[in-house]
PDB file of N, CA and C in Angstrom:
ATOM      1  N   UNK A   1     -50.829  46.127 297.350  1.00  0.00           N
ATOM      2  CA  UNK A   1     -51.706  45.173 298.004  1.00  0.00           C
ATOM      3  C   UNK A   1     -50.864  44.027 298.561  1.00  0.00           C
ATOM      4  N   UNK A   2     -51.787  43.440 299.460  1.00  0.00           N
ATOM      5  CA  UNK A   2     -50.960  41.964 299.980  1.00  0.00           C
ATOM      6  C   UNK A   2     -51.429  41.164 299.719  1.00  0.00           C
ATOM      7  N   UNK A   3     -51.304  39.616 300.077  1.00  0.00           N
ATOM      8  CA  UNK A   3     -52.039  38.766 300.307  1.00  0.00           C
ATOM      9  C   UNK A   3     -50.803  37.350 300.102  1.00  0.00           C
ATOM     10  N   UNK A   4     -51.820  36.165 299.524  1.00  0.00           N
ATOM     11  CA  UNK A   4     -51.134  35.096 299.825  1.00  0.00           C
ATOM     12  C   UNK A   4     -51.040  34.157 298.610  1.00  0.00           C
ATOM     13  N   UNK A   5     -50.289  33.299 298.368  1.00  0.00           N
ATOM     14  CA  UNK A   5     -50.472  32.469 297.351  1.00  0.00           C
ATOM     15  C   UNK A   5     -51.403  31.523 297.868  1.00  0.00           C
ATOM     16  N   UNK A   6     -52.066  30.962 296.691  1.00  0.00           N
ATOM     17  CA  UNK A   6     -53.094  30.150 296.898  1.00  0.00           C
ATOM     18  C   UNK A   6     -52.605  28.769 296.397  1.00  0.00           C
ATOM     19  N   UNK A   7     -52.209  29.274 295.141  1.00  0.00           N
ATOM     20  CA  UNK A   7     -52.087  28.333 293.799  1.00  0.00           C
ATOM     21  C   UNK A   7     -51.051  28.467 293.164  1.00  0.00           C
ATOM     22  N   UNK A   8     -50.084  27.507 293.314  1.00  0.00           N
ATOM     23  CA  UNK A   8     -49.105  27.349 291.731  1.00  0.00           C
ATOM     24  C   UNK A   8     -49.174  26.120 291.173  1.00  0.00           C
ATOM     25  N   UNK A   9     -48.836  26.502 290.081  1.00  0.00           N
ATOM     26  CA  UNK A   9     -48.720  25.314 288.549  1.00  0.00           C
ATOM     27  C   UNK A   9     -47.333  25.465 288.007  1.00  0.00           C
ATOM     28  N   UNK A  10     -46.485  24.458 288.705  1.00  0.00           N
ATOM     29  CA  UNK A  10     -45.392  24.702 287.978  1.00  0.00           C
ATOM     30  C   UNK A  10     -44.863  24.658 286.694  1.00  0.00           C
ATOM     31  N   UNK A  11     -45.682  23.638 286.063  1.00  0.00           N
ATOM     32  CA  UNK A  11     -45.402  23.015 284.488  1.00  0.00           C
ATOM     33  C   UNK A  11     -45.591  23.968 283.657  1.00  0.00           C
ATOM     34  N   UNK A  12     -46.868  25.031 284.243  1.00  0.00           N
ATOM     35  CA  UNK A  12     -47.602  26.370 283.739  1.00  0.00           C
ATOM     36  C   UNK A  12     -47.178  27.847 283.702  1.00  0.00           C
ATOM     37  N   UNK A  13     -46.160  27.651 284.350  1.00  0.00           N
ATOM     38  CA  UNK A  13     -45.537  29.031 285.095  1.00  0.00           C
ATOM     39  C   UNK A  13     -46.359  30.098 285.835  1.00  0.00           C
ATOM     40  N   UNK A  14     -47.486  30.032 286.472  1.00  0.00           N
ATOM     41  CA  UNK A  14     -48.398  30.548 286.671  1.00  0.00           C
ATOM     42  C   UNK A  14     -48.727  30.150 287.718  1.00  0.00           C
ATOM     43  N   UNK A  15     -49.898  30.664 288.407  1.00  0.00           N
ATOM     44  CA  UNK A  15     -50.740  30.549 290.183  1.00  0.00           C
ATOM     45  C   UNK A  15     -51.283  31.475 290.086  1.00  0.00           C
ATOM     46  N   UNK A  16     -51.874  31.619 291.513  1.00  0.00           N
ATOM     47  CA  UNK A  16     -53.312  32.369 291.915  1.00  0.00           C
ATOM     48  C   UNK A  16     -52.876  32.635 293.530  1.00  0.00           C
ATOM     49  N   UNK A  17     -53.209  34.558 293.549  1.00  0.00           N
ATOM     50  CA  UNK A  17     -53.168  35.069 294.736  1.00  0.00           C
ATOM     51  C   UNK A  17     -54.126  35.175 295.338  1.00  0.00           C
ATOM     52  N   UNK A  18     -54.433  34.527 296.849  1.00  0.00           N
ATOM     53  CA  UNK A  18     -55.888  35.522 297.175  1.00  0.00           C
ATOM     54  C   UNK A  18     -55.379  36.578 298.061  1.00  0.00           C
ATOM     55  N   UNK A  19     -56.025  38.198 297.486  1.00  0.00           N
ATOM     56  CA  UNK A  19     -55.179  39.140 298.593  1.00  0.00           C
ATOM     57  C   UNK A  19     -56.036  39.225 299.670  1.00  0.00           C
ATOM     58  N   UNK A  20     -55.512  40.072 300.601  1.00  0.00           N
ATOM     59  CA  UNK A  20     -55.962  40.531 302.002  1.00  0.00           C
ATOM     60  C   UNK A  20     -57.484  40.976 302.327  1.00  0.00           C
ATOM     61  N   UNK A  21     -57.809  41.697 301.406  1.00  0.00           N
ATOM     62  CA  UNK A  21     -59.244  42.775 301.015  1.00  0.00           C
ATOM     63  C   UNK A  21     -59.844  41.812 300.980  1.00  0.00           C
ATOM     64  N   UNK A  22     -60.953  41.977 302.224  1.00  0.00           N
ATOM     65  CA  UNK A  22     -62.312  41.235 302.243  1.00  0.00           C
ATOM     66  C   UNK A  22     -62.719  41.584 300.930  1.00  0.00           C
ATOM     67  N   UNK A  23     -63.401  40.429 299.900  1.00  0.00           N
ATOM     68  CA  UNK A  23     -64.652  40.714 298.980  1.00  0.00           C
ATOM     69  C   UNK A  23     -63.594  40.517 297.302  1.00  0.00           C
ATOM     70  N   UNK A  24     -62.095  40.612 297.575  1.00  0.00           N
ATOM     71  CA  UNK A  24     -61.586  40.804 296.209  1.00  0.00           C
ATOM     72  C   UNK A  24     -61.168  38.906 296.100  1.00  0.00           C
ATOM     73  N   UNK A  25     -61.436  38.916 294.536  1.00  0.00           N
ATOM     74  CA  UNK A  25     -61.457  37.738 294.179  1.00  0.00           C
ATOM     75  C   UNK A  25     -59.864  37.769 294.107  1.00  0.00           C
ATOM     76  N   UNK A  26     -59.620  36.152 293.793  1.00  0.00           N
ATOM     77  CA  UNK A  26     -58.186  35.777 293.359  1.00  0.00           C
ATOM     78  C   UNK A  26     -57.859  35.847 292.640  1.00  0.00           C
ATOM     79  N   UNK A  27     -56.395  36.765 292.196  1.00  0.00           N
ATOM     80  CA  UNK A  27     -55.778  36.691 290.964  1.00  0.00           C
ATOM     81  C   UNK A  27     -54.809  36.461 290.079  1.00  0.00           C
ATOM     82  N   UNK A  28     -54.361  36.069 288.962  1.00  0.00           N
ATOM     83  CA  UNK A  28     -53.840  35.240 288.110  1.00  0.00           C
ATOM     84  C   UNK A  28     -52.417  35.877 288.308  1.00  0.00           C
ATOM     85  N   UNK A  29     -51.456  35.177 288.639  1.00  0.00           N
ATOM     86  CA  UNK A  29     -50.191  36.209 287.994  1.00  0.00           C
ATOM     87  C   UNK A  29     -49.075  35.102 287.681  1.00  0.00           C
ATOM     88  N   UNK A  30     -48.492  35.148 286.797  1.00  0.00           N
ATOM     89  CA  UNK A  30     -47.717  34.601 285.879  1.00  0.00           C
ATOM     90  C   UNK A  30     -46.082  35.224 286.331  1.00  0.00           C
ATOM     91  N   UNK A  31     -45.390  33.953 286.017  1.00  0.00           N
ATOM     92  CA  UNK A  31     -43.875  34.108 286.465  1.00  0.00           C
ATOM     93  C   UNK A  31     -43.482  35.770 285.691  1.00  0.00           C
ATOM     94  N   UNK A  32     -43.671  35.868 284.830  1.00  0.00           N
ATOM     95  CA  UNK A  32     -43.073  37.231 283.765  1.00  0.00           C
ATOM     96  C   UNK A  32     -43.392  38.716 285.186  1.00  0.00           C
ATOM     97  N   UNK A  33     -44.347  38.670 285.781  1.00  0.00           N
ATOM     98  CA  UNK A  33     -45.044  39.625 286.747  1.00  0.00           C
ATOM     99  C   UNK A  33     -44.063  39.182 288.007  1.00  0.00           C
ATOM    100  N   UNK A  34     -43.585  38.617 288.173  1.00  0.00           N
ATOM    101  CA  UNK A  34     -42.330  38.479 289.447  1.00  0.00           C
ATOM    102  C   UNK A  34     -41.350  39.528 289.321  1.00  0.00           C
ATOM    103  N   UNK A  35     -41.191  40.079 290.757  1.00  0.00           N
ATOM    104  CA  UNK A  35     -40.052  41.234 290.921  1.00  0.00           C
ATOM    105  C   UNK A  35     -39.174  40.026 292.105  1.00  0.00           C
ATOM    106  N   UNK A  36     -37.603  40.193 291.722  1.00  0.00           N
ATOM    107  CA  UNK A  36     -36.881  39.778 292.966  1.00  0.00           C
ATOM    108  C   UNK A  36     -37.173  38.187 293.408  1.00  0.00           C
ATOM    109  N   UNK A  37     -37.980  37.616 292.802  1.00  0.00           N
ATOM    110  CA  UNK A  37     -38.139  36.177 293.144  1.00  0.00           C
ATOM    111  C   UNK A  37     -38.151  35.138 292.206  1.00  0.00           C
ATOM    112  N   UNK A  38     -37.489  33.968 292.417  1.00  0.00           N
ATOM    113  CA  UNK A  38     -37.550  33.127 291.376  1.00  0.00           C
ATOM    114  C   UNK A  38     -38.602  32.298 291.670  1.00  0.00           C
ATOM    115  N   UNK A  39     -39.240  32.067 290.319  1.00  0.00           N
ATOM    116  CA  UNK A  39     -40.883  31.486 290.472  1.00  0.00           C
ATOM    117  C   UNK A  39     -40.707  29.881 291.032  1.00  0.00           C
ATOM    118  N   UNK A  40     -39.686  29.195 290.769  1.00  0.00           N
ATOM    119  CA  UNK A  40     -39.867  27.801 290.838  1.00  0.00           C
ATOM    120  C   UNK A  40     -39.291  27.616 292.944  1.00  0.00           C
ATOM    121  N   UNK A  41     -39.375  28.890 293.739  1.00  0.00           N
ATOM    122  CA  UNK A  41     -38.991  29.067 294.816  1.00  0.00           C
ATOM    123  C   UNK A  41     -40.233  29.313 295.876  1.00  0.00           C
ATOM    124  N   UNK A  42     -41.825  29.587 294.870  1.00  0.00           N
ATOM    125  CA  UNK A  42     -42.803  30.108 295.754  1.00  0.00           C
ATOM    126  C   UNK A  42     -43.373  28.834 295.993  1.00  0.00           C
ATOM    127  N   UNK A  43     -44.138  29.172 297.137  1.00  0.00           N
ATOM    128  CA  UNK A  43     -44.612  28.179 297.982  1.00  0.00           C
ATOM    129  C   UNK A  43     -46.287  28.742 297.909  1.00  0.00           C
ATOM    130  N   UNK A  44     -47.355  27.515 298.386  1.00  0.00           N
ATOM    131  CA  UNK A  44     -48.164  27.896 298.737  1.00  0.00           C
ATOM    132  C   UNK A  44     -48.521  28.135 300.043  1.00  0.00           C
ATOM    133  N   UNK A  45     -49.059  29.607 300.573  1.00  0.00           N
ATOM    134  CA  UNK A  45     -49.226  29.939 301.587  1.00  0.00           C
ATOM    135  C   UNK A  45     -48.324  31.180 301.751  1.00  0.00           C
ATOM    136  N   UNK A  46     -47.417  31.141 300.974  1.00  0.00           N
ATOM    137  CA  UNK A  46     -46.362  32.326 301.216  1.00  0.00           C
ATOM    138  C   UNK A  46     -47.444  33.902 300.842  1.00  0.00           C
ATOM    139  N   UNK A  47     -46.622  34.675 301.630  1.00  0.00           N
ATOM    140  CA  UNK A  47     -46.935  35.968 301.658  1.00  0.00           C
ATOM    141  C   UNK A  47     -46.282  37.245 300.436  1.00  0.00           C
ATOM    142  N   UNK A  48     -47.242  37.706 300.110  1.00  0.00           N
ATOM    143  CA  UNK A  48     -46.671  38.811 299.134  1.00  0.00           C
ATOM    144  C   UNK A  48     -47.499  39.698 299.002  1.00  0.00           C
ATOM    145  N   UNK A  49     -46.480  40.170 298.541  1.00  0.00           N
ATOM    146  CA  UNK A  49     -46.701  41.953 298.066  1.00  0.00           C
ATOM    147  C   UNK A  49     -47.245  42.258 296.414  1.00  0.00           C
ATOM    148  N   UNK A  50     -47.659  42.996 295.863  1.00  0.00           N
ATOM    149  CA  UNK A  50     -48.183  42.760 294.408  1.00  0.00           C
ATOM    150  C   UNK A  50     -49.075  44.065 293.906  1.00  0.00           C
ATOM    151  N   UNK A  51     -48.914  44.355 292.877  1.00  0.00           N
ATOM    152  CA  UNK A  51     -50.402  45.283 291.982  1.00  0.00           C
ATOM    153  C   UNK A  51     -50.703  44.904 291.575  1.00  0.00           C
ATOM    154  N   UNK A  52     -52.057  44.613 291.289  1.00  0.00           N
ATOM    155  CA  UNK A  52     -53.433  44.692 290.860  1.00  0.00           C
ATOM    156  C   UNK A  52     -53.874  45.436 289.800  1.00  0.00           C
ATOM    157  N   UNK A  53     -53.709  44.873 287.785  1.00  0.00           N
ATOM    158  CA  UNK A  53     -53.596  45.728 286.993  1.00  0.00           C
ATOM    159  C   UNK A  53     -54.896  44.710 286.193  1.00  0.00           C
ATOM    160  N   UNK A  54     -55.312  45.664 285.232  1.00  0.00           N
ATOM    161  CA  UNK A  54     -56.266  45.047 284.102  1.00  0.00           C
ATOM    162  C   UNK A  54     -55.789  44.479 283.306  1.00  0.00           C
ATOM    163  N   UNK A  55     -56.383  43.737 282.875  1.00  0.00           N
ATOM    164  CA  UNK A  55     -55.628  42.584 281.048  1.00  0.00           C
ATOM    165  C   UNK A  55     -56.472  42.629 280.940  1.00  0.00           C
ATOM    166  N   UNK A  56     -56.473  41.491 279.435  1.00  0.00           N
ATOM    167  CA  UNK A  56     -57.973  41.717 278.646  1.00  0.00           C
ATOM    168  C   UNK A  56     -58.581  40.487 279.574  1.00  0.00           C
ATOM    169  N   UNK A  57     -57.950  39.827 280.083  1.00  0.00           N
ATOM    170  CA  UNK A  57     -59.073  38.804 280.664  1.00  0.00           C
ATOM    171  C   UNK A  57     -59.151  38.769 282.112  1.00  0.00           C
ATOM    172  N   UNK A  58     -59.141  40.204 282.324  1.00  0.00           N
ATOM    173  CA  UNK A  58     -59.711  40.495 283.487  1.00  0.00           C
ATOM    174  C   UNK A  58     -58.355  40.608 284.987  1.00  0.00           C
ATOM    175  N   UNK A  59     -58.748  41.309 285.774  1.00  0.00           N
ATOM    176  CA  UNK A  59     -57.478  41.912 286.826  1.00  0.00           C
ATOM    177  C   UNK A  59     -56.199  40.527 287.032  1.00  0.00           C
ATOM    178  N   UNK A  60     -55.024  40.970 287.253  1.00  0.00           N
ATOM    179  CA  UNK A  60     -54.291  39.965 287.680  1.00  0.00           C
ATOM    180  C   UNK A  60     -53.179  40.617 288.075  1.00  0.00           C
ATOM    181  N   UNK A  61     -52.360  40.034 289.023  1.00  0.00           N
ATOM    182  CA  UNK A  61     -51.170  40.988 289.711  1.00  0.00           C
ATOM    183  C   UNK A  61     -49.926  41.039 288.898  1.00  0.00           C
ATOM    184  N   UNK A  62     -49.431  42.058 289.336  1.00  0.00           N
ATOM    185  CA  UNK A  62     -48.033  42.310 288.770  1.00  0.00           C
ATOM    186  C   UNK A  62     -47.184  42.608 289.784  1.00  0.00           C
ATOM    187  N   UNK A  63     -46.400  42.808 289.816  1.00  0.00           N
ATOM    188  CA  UNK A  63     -44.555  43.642 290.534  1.00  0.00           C
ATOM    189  C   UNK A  63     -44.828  42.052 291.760  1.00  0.00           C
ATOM    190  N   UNK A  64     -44.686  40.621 291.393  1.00  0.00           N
ATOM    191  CA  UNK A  64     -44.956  40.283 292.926  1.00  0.00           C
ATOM    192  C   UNK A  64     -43.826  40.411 293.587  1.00  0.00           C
ATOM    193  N   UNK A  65     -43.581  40.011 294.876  1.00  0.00           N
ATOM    194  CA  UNK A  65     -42.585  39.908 295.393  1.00  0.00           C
ATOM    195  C   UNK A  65     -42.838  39.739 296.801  1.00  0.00           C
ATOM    196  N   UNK A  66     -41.991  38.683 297.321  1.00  0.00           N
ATOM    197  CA  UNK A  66     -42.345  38.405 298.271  1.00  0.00           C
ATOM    198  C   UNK A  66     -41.676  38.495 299.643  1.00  0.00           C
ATOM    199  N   UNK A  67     -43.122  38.577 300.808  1.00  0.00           N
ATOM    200  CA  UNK A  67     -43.219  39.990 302.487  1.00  0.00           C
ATOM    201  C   UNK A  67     -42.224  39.097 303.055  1.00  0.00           C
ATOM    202  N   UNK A  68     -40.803  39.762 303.354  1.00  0.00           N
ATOM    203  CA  UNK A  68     -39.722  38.544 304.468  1.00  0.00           C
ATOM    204  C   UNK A  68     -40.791  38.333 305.696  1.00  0.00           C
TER     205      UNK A  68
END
């Protein structure tokens, strides 16, 4: 999937993607779920790449990495 950052919290290590797909909500993904990027480097608005996996508290991305 694609989409965009919405949201980071740096203090938190954490943010919020909204992807591309009309209708899919935004989801949680945490520095540990970064492929190839260092978290304290993302921006909001930047573009990425990502899966879309279950936890217990509901979908949030993994592998991110981010579209040159």
């Amino acid at each position: 999937m694609t989409g965009t950052i919405r949201r980071v919290f740096r203090e938190k290590f954490y943010g919020f993607i909204k992807p591309d797909s009309t209708g899919e909500p935004e989801l949680f993904f945490h520095k540990s779920g970064l492929v190839g990027v260092i978290f304290e480097s993302l921006c909001e608005g930047q573009r990425v790449r990502f899966d879309s996996v279950e936890s217990p508290k509901g979908p949030r991305a993994q592998d991110v990495n981010v579209i040159a």
